[in-house]
Protein backbone atom coordinates (compact mmCIF):
# COMPACT_ATOMS: atom_id res chain seq x y z
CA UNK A 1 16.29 25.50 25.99
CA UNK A 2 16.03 24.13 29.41
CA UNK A 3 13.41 21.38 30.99
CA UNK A 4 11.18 23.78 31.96
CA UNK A 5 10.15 25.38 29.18
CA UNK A 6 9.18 23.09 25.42
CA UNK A 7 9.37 24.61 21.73
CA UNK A 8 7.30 24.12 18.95
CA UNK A 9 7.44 24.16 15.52
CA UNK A 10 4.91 23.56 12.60
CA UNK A 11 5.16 20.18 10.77
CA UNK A 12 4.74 19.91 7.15
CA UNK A 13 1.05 19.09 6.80
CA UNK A 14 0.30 20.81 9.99
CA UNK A 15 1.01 18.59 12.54
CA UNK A 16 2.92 20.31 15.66
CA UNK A 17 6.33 19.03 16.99
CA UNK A 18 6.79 19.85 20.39
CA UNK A 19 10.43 19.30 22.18
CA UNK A 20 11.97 19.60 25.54
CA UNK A 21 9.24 19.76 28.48
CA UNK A 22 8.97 17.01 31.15
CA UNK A 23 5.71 15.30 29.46
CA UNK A 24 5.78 13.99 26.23
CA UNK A 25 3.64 14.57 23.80
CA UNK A 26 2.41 13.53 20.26
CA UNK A 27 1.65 15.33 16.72
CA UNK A 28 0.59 13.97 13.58
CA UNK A 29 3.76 14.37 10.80
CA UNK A 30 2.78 15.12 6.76
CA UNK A 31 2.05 11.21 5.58
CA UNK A 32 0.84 10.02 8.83
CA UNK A 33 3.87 9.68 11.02
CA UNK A 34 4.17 10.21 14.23
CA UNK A 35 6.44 12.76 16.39
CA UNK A 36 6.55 12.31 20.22
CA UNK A 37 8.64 14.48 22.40
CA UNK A 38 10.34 13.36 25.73
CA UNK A 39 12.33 14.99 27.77
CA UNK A 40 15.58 14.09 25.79
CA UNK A 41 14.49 14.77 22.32
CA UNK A 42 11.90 13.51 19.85
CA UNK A 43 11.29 10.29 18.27
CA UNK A 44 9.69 9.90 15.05
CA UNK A 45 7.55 7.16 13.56
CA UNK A 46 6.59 7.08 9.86
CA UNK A 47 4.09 4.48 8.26
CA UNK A 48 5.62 3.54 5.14
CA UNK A 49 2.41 1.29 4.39
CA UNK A 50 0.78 4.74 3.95
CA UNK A 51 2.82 6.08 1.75
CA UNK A 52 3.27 2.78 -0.33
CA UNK A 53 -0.72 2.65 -0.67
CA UNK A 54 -0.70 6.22 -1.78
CA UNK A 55 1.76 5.74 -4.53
CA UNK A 56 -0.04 2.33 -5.75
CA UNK A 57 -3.56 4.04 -5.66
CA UNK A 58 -1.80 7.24 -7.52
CA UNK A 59 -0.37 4.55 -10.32
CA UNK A 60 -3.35 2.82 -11.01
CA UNK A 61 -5.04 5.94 -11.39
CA UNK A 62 -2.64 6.69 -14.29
CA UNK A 63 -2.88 3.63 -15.79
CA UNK A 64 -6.63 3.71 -15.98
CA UNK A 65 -6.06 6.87 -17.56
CA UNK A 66 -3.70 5.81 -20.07
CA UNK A 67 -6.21 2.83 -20.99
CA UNK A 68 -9.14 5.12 -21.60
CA UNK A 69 -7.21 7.55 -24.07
CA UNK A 70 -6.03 3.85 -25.30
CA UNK A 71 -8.91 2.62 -25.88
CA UNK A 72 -9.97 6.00 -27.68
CA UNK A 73 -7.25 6.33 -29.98
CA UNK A 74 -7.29 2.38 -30.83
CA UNK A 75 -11.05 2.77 -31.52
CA UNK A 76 -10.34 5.58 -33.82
CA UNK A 77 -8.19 3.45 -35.95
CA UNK A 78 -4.95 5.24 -34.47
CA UNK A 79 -3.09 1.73 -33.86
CA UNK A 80 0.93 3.68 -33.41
CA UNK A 81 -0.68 6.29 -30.95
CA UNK A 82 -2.11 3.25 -29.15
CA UNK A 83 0.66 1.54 -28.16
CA UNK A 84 2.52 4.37 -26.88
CA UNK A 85 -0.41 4.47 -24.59
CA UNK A 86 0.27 0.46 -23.56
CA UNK A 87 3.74 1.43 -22.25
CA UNK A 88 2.09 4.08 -19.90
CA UNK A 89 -0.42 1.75 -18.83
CA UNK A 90 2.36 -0.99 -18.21
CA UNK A 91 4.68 1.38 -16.60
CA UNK A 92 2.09 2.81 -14.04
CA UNK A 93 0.38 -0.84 -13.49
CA UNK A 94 3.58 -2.85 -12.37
CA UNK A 95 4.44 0.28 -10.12
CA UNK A 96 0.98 -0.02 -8.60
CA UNK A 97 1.26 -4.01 -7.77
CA UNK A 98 4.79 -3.41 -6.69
CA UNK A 99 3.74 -0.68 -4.19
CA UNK A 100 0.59 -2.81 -3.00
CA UNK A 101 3.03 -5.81 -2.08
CA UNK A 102 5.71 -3.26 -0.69
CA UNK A 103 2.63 -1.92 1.49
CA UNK A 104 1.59 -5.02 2.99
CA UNK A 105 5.65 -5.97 3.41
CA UNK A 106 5.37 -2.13 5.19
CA UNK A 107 2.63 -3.49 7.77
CA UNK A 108 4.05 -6.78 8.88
CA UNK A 109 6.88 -4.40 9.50
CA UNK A 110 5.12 -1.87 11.51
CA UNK A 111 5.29 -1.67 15.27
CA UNK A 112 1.64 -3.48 15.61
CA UNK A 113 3.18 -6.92 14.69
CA UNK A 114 5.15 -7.82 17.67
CA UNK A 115 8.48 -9.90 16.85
CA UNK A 116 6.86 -13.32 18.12
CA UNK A 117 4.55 -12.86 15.09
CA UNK A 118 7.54 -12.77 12.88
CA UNK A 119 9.03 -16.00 10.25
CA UNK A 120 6.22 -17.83 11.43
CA UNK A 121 5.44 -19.50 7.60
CA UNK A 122 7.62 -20.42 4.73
CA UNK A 123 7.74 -17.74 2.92
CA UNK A 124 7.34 -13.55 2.82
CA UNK A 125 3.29 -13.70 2.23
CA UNK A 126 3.13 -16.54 4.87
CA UNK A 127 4.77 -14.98 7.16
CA UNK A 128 2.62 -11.36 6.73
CA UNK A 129 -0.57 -13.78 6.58
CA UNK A 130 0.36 -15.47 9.95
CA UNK A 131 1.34 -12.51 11.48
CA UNK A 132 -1.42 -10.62 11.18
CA UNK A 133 -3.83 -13.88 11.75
CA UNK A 134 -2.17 -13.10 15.73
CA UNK A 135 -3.05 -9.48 15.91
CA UNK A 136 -5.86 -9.34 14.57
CA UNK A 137 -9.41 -11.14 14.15
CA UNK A 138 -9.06 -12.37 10.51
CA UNK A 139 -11.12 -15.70 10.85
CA UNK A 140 -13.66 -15.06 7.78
CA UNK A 141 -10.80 -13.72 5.65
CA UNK A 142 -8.27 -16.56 6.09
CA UNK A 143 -9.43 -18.60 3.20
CA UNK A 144 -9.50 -15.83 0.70
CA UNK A 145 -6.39 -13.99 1.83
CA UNK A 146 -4.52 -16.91 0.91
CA UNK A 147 -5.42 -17.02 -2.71
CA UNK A 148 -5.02 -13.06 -2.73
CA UNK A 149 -1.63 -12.82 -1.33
CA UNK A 150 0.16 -15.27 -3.17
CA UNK A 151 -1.10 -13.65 -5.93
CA UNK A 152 -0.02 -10.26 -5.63
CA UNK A 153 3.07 -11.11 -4.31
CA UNK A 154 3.72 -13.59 -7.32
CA UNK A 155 3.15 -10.68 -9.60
CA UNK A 156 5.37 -8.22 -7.41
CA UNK A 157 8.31 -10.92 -7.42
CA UNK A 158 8.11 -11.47 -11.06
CA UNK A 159 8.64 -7.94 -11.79
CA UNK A 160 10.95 -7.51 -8.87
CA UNK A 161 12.98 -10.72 -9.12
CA UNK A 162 12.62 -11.07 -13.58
CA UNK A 163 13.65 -13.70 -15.57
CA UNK A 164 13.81 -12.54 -18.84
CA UNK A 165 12.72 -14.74 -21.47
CA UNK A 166 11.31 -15.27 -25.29
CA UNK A 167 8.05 -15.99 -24.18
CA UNK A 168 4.81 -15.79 -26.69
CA UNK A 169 2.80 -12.88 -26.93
CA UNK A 170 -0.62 -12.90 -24.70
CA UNK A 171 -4.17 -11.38 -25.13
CA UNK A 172 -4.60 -7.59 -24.43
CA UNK A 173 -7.79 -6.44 -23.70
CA UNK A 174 -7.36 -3.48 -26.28
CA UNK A 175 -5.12 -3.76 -28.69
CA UNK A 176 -4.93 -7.71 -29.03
CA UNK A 177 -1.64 -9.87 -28.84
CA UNK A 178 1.14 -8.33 -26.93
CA UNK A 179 4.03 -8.86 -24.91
CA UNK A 180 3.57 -11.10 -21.72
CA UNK A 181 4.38 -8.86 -19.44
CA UNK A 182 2.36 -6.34 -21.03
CA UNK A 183 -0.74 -8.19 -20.97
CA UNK A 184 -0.42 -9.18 -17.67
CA UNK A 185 0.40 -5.59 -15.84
CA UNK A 186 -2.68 -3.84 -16.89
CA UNK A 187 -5.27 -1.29 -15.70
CA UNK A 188 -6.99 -4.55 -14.13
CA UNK A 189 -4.30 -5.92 -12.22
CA UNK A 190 -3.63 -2.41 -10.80
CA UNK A 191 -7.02 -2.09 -9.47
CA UNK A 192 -6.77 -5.56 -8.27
CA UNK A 193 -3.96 -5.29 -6.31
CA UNK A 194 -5.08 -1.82 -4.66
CA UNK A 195 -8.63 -3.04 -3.92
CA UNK A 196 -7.02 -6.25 -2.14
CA UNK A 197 -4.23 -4.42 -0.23
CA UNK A 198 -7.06 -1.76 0.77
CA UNK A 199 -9.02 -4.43 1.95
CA UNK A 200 -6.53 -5.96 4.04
CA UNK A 201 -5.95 -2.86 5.74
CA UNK A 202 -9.61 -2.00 6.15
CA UNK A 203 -10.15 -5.37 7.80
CA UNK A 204 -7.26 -4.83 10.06
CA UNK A 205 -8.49 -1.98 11.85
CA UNK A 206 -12.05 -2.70 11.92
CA UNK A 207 -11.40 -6.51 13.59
CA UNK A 208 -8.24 -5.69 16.28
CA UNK A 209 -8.12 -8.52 18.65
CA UNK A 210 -8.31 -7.48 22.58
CA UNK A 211 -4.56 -8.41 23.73
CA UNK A 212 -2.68 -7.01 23.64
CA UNK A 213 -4.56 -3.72 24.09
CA UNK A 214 -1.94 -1.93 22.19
CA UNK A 215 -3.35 -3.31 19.05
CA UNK A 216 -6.92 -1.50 19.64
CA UNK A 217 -5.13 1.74 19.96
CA UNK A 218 -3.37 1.45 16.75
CA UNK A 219 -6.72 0.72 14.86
CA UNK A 220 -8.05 3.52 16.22
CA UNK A 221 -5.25 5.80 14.83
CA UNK A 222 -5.20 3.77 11.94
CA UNK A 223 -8.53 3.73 11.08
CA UNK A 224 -8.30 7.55 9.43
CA UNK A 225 -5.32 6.77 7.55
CA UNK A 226 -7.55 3.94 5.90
CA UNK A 227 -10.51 5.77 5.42
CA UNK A 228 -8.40 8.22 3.95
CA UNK A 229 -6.70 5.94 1.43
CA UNK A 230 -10.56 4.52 0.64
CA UNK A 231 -11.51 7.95 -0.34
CA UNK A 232 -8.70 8.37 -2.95
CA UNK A 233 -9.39 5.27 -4.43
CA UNK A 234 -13.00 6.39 -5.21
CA UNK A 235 -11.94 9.48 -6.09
CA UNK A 236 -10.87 7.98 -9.12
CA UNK A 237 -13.68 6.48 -10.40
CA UNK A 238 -16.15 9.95 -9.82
């Protein structure tokens, strides 16, 4: 194929991936990437905040699940079934804090935060907290976004980075005394960690600041992908 002329083929998810041409051009790729074309190929751009938020959303829906069958059976007097039913809700739970944390590591990471924003802090929340405090407006949410980040990352690096330990049991909220870990990656800390990581990204794109003007452009593409991820999550409580 020469310069004059451009191909196109059909992306997964319908987006359109056009090559060749002397213009470049864009189409949306399955997960909300991007595909441009130039003259000399194609370069591709994929949001891996997206797809972390999707999988933590799709977790906690499990484990919400698992705790209402739990909850069910325990009530019922089946005690054994029960706590097969905790290790579902503890396996889907961690996964969904994990990906929360791994999506907010994703967007300090995307091409929004330029490299001056970077290491400006102590420490991995810090520096996502500062960085984003210099692309966007995040004035009102300052205060509070402390206290939420260093707790979900503080749950994602205790899974992530585990001492193991004989620790005593902890409170449940169904079926009573348990293992720490177990009591403390539940159906609530799932939903937690979602909610605050969707909130994050819903304040981002609703409060770009002006310069550079890059950064309103990306909220505006953005701003979809959020809604989008808003929807699922009350999709799971209809």
């Amino acid at each position: 194929m020469n310069d004059d002329h451009q191909a196109s083929a059909r992306l997964s998810g319908g987006g359109q991936l056009s090559a060749g041409g002397s213009v470049g051009s864009a189409a949306d790729l399955c997960g909300g990437g991007k595909v441009v074309a130039h003259p000399g190929g194609i370069t591709i751009t994929t949001h891996l905040w997206l797809t972390w938020m999707e999988i933590a959303i799709e977790q906690a829906r499990l484990a919400r699940r698992a705790r209402a069958e739990m909850k069910r059976l325990y009530d019922d007097g089946d005690s054994g079934a029960a706590l097969h039913l905790l290790s579902q809700e503890f396996r889907a739970s961690i996964v969904a804090v994990a990906a929360s944390a791994h999506a907010m590591d994703a967007l300090y990471g995307s091409l929004v935060i330029p490299q001056t924003a970077h290491k400006l802090a102590q420490n991995r929340r810090g520096n996502i907290r500062e960085a984003l405090k210099r692309v966007f407006d995040t004035g009102k949410v300052n205060t509070p976004w402390v206290a939420g980040f260093e707790w979900l990352f503080q749950m994602r690096d205790a899974a992530a980075h585990a001492q193991e330990g004989a620790l005593p049991p902890e409170p449940h909220p169904v079926v009573g005394r348990t293992g720490q870990a177990h009591a403390q990656y539940t159906v609530e800390a799932a939903e937690r960690a979602v909610d605050f990581a969707l909130a994050v990204l819903r304040w981002c794109v609703d409060h770009p600041r002006s310069k550079p003007p890059a950064t309103v452009k990306w909220t505006t593409d953005m701003a979809p992908m959020v809604t989008r991820l808003e929807d699922q999550r009350s999709a799971q409580d209809t």
